[in-house]
Each structure stands twice: as C-alpha cells, then as structure tokens.
N, C-alpha and C. Protein backbone atom coordinates (compact mmCIF):
# COMPACT_ATOMS: atom_id res chain seq x y z
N UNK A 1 42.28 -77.06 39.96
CA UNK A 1 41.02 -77.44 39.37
C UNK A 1 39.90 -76.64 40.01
N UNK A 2 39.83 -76.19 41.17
CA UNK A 2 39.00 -75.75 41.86
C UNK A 2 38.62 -74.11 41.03
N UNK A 3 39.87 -73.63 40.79
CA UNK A 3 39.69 -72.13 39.89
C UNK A 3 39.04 -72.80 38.66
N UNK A 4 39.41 -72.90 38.24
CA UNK A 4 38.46 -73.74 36.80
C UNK A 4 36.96 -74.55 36.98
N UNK A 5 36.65 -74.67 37.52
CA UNK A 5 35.00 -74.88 37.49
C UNK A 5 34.24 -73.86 38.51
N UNK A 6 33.50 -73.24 37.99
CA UNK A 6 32.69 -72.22 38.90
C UNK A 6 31.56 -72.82 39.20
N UNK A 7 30.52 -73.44 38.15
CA UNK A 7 29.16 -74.58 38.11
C UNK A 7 29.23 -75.36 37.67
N UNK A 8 28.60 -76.00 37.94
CA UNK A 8 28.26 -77.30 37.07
C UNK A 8 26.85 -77.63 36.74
N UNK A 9 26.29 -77.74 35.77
CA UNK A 9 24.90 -77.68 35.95
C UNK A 9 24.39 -79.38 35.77
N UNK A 10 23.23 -79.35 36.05
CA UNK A 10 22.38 -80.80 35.72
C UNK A 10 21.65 -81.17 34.90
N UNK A 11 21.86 -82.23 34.38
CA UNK A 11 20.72 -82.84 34.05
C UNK A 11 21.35 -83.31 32.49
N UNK A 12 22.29 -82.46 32.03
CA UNK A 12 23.01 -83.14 30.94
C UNK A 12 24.59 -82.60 30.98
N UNK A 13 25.08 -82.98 29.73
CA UNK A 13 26.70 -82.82 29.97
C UNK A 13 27.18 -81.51 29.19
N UNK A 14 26.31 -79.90 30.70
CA UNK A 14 26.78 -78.90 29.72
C UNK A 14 27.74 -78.77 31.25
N UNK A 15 28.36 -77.75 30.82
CA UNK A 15 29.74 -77.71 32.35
C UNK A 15 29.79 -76.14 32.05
N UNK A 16 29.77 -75.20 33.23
CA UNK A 16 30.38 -73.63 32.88
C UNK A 16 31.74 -73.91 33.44
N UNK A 17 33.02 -73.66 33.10
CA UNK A 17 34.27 -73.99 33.53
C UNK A 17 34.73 -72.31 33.47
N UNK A 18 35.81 -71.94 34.00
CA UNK A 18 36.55 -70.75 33.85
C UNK A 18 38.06 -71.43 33.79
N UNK A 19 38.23 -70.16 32.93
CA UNK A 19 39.51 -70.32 32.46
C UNK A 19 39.73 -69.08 32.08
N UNK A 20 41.74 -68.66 32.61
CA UNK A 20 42.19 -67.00 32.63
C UNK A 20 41.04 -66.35 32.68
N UNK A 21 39.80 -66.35 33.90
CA UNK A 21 39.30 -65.41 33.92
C UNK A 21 37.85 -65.39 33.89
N UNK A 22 37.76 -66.20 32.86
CA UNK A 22 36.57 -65.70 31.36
C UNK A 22 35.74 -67.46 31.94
N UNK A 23 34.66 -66.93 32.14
CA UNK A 23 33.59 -68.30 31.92
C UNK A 23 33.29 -68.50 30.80
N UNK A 24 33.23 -70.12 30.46
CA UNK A 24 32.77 -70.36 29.19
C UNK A 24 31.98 -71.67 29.47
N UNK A 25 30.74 -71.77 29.10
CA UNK A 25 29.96 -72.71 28.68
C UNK A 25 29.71 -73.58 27.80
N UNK A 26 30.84 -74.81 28.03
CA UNK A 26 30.34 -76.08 27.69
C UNK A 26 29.83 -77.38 27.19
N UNK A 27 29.89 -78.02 26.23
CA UNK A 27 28.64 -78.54 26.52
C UNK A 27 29.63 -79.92 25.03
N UNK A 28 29.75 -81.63 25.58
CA UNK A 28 30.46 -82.44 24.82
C UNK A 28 29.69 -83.46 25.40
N UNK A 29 30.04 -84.79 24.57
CA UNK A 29 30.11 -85.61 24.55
C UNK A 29 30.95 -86.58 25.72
N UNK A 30 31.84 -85.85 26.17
CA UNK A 30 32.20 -86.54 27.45
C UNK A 30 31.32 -86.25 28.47
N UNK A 31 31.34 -86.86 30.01
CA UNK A 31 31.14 -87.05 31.09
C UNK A 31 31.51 -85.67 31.66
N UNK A 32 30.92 -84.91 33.11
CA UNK A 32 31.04 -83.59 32.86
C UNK A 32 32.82 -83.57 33.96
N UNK A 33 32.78 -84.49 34.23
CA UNK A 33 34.27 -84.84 35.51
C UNK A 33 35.24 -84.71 34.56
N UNK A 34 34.82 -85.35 32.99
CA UNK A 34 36.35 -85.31 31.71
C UNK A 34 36.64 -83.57 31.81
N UNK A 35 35.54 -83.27 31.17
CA UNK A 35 35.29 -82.07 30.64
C UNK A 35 35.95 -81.02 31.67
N UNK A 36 35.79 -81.56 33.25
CA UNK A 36 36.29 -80.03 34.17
C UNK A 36 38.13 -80.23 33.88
N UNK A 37 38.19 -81.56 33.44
CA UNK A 37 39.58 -82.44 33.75
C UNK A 37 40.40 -81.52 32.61
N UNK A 38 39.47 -82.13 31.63
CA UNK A 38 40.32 -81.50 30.47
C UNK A 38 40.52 -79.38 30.74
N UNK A 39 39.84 -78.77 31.08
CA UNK A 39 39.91 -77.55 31.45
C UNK A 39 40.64 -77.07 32.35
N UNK A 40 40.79 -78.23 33.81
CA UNK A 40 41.68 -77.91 34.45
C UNK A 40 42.97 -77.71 33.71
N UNK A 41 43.54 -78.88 32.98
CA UNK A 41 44.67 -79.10 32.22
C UNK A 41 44.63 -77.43 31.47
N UNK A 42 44.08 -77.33 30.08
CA UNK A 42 44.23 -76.52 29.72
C UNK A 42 44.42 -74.81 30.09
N UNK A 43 43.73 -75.03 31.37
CA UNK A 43 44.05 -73.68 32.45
C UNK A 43 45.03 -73.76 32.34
N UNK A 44 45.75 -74.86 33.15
CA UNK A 44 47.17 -74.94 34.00
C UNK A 44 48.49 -74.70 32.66
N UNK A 45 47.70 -75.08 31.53
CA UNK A 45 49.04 -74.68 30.49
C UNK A 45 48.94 -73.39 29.72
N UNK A 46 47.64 -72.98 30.48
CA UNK A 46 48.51 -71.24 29.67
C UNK A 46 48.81 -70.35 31.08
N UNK A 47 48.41 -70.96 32.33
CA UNK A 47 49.22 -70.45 33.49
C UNK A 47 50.01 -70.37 33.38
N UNK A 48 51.02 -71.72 32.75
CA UNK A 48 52.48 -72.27 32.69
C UNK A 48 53.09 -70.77 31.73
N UNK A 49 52.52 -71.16 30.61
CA UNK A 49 53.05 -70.48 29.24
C UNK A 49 53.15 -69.19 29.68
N UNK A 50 51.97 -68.15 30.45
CA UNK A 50 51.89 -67.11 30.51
C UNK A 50 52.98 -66.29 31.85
N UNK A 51 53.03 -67.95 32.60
CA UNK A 51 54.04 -66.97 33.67
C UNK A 51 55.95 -67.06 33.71
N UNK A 52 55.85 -68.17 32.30
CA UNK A 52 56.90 -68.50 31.86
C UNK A 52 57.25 -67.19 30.75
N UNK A 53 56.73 -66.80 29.87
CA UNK A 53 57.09 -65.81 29.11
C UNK A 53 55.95 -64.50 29.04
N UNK A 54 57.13 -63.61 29.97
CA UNK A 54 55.85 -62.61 30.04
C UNK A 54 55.75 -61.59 28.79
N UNK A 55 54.51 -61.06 29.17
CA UNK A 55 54.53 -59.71 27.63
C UNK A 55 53.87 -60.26 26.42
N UNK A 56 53.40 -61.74 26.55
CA UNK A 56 53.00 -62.42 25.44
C UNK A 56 51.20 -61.80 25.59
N UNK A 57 50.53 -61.89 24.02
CA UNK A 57 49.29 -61.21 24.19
C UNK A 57 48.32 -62.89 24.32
N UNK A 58 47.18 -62.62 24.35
CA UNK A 58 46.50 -64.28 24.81
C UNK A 58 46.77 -64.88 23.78
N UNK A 59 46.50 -64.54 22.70
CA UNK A 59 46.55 -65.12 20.81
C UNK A 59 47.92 -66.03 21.21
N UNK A 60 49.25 -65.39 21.44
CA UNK A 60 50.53 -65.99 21.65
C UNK A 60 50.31 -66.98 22.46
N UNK A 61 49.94 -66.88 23.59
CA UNK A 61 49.88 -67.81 24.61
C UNK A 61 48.86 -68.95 24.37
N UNK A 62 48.31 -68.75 23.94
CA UNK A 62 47.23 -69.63 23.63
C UNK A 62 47.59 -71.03 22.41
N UNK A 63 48.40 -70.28 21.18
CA UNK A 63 49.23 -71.24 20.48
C UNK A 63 50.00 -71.73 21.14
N UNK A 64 51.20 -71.18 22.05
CA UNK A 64 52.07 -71.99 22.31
C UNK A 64 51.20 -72.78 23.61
N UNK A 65 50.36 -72.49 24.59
CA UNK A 65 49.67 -74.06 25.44
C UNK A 65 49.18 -74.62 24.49
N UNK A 66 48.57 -74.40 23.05
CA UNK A 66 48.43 -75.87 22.06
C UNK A 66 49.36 -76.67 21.74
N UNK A 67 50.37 -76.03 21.61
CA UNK A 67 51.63 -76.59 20.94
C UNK A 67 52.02 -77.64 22.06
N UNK A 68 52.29 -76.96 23.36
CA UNK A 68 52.39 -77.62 24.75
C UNK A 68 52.01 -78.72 24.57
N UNK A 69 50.44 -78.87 24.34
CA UNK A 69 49.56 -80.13 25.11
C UNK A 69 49.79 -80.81 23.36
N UNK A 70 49.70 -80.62 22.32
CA UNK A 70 49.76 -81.40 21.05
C UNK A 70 51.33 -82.22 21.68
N UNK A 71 52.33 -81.48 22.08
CA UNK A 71 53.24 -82.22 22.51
C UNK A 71 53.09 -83.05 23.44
N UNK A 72 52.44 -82.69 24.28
CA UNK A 72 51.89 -83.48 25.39
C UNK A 72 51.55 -85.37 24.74
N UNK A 73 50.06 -84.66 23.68
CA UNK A 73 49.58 -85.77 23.57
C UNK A 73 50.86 -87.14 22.58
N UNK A 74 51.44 -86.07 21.53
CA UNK A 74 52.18 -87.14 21.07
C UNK A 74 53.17 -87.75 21.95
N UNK A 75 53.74 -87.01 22.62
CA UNK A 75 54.58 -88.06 23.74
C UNK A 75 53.71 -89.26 24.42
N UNK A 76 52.69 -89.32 24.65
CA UNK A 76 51.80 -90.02 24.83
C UNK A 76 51.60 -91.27 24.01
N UNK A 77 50.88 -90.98 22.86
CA UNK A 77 50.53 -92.10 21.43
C UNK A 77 51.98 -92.88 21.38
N UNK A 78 53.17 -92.10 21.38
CA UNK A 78 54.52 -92.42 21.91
C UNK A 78 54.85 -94.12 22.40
N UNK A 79 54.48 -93.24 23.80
CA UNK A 79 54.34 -93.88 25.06
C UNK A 79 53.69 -95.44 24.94
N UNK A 80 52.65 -94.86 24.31
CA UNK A 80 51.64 -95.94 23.96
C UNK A 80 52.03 -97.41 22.89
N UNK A 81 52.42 -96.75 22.62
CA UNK A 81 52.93 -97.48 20.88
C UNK A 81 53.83 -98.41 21.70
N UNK A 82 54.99 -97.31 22.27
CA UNK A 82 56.09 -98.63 22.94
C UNK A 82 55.60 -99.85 23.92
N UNK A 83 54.96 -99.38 24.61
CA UNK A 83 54.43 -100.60 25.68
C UNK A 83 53.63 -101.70 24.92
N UNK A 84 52.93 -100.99 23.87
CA UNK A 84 52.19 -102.07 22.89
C UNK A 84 53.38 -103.05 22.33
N UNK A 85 54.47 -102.64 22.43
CA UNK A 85 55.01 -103.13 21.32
C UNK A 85 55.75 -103.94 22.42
N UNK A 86 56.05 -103.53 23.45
CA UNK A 86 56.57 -104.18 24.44
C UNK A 86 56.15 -105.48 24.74
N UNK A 87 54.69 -105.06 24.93
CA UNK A 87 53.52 -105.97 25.49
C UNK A 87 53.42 -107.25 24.35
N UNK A 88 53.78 -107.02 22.89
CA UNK A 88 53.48 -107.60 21.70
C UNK A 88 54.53 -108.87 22.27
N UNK A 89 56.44 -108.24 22.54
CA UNK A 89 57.02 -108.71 22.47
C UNK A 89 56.95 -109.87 23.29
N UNK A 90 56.81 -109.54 24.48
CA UNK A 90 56.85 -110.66 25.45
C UNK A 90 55.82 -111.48 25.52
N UNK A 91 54.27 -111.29 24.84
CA UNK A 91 54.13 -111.96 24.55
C UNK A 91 54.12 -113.07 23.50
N UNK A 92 55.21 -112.83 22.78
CA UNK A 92 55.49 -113.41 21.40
C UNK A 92 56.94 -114.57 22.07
N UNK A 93 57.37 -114.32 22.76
CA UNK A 93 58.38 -115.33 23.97
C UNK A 93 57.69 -115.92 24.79
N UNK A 94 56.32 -115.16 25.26
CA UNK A 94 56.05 -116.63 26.14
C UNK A 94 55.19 -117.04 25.36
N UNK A 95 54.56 -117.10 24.60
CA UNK A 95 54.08 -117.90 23.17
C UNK A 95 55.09 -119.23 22.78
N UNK A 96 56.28 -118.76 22.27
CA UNK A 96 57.40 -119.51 22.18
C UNK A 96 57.74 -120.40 23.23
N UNK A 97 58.05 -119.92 24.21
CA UNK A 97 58.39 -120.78 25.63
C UNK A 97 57.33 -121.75 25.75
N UNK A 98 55.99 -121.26 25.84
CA UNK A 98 55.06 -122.20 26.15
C UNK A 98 55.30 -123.34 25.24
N UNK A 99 55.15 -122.75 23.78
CA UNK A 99 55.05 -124.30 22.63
C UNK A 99 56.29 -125.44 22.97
N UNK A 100 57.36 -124.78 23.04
CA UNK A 100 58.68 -125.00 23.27
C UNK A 100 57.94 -126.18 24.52
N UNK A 101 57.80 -125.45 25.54
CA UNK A 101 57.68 -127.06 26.94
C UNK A 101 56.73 -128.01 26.51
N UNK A 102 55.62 -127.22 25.56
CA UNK A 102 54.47 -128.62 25.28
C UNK A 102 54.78 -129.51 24.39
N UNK A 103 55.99 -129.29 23.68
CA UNK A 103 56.39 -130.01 22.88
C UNK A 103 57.20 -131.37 23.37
C-alpha cells in the first residue's frame, strides 16, 4: 500500500494514488482510506497478473486483473448469499424451538 499512495490531499475526497508507475488523480464518493484501499488492491492484481505471465502488454494485463477482481467480487456476493442463507436458517429453528417451549 505504501507504493500506491504518493499524496493525499485535503480538504475533500480527491486522493493522487500510483499505480505500475503512473500517478493518477482521484477523486469519489468514498472516504479517501477506501479509495487508497481499493488502489492498493488493484495495484497488487496487476503485480500478480504481470509477474505471473510475462510478455503480456498493459491492455492484456489490465483485463485479466479485471477479470481477477470481478472474480474476486463474485466469490464474495457468493459468500454472502450463503451465510445469509445460513443465518436465515437457523434462525428459522430457533424461531421453531422457541414457539415449540412456549407452547
């Protein structure tokens, strides 16, 4: 993370971050800590991509760390879904259990 933010500026939520290299400026709707967060990440996956398959030009590399992190995120929503559903379940048994003793 530390290679990936060069400034940070004040006073609103613009951020100069670097990434492979190249500064780029900024400037969302998140908080500026998301914003270095999310950049760190995206650094670190075309680090990955680029030192995993060499000879690739940035254009290449750059789709496949999207592809990466789109995978990323759906394993995630995934993730998410099950525990919801988890979370649904058990409480749908102790729902049951409960009525069950007050009865």
């Amino acid at each position: 993370m530390r290679d990936c933010v060069n400034n940070m500026s004040t006073g609103n939520e613009t951020v100069t971050i670097k990434i492979r290299d190249r500064e780029y400026t900024v400037r969302g709707a998140d908080d500026k800590i998301q914003m270095v967060k999310v950049a760190a990440y995206v650094n670190q996956k075309l680090q990955e991509i680029s030192g995993s398959s060499k000879g690739l030009n940035d254009e290449k590399t750059a789709i496949l760390a999207a592809l990466d992190i789109a995978g990323d995120y759906f394993q995630l929503i995934k993730e998410k879904e099950d525990l919801l559903r988890e979370i649904n379940n058990r409480s749908q048994k102790l729902i049951l259990n409960l009525n069950t003793l007050l009865q």
